[in-house]
Protein backbone atom coordinates (compact mmCIF):
# COMPACT_ATOMS: atom_id res chain seq x y z
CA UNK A 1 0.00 0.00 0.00
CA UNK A 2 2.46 2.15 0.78
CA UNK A 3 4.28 1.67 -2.60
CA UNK A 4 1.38 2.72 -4.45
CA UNK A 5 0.68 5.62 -2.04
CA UNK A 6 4.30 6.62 -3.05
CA UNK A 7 3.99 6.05 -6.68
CA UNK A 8 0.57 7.96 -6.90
CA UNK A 9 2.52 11.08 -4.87
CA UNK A 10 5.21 10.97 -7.51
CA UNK A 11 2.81 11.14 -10.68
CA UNK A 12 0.95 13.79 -8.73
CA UNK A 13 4.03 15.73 -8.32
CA UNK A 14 7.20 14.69 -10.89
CA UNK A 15 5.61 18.39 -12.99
CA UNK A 16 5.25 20.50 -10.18
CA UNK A 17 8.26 22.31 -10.84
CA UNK A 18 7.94 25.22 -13.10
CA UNK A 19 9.24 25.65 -16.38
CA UNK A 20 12.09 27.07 -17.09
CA UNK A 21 14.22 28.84 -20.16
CA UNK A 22 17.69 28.18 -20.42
CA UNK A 23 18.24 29.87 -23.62
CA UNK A 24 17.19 31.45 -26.98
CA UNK A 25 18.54 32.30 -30.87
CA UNK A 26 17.42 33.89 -33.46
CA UNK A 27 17.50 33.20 -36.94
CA UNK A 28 16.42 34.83 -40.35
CA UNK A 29 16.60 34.30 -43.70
CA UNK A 30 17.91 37.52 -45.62
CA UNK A 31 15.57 38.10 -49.10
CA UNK A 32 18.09 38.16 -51.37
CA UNK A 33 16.93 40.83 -54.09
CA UNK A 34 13.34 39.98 -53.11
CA UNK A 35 11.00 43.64 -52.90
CA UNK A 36 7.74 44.17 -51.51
CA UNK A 37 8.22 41.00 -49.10
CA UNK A 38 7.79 39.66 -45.39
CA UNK A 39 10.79 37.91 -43.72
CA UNK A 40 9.76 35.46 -40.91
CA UNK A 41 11.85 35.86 -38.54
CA UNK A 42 11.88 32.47 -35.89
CA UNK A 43 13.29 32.35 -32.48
CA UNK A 44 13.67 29.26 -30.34
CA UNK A 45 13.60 29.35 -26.68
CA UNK A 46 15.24 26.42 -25.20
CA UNK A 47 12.91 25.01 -22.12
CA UNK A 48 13.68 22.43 -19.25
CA UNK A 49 10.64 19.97 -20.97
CA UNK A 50 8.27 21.42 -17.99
CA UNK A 51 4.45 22.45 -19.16
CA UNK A 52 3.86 26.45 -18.58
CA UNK A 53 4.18 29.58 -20.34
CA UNK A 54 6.61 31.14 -22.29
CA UNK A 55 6.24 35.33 -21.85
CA UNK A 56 8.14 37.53 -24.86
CA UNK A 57 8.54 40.40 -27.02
CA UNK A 58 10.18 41.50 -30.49
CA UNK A 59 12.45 44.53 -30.29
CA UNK A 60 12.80 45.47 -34.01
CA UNK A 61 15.87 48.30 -34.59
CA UNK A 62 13.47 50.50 -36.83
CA UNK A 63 11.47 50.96 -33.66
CA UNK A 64 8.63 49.00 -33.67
CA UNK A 65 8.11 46.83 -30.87
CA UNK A 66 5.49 44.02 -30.41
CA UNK A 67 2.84 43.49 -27.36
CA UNK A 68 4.41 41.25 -25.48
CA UNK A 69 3.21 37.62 -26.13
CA UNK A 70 2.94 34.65 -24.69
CA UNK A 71 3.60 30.83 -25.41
CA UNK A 72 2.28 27.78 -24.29
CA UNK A 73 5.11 25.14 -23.59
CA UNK A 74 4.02 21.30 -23.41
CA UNK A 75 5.12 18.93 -21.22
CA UNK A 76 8.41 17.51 -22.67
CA UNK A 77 8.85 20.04 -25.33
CA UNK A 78 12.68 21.24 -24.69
CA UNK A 79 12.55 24.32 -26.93
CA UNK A 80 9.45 25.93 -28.57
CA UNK A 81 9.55 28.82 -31.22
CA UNK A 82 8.35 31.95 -31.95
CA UNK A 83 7.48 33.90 -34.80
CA UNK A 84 8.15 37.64 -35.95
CA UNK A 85 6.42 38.87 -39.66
CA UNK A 86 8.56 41.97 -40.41
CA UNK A 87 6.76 43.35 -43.42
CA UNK A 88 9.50 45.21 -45.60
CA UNK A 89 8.45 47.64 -49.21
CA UNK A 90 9.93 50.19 -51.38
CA UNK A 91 13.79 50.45 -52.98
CA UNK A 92 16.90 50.70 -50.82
CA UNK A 93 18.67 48.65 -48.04
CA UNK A 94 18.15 48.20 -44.56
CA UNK A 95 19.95 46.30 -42.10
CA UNK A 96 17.68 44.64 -40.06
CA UNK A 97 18.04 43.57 -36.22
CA UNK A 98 15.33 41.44 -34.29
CA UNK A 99 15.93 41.40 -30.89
CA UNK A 100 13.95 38.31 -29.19
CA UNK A 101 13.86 39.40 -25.14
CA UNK A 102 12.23 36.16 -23.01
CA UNK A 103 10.55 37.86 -20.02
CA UNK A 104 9.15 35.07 -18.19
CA UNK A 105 10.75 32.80 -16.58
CA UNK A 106 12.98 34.34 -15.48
CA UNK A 107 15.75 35.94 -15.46
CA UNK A 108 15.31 37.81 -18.27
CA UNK A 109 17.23 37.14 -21.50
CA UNK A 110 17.83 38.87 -24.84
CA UNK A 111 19.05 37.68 -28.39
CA UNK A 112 19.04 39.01 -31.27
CA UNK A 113 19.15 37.94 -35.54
CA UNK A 114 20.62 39.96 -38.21
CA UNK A 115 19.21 40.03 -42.05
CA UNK A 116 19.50 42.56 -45.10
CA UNK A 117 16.48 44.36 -46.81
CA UNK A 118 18.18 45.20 -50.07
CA UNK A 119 15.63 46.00 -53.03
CA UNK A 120 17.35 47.52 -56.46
């Protein structure tokens, strides 16, 4: 009985603690000569496998920030990812930074990706 007792208090318990981010990276694809286009810009925050919520924000070096967002993380996942749409038009060149900042859980973190905007 008292195995049992133990076994049920493990299942019970073996999630209760919280998830946890270890670490995050950025990547993007640059549009090579592409105009007019939208570069998807994917970030991948590296979790402990524990269910919970992933809390973030894009920090875009033109000056647009996002809300901050939110994640859901299942049980066993060990990294989940994030999107950012950066919507680009026009002629010219811009050198792009996306800064990916994970809020919660804590500590804090930031990481940023680099890509070029170059229409002729």
């Amino acid at each position: 009985m008292a195995l049992v007792a133990g076994v049920i208090a493990w299942l019970l318990t073996r999630d209760a603690d919280p998830i946890q981010a270890h670490a995050a990276q950025v990547t993007a694809t640059s549009p090579a000569g592409a105009c007019d286009t939208t570069v998807d810009v994917v970030g991948t925050i590296a979790t402990n496998g524990r269910p919970g919520t992933v809390t973030y924000q894009w920090n875009r070096n033109d000056g647009q920030p996002t809300d901050v967002l939110t994640q859901s993380v299942a049980s066993g996942a060990t990294d989940t990812q994030v999107h950012l749409h950066w919507s680009f038009s026009g002629h010219g060149r811009f050198a792009a930074v996306a800064t990916l900042r994970v809020l919660d859980p804590g500590p804090a973190s930031e990481t940023a990706g680099t890509f070029t905007y170059a229409c002729p």
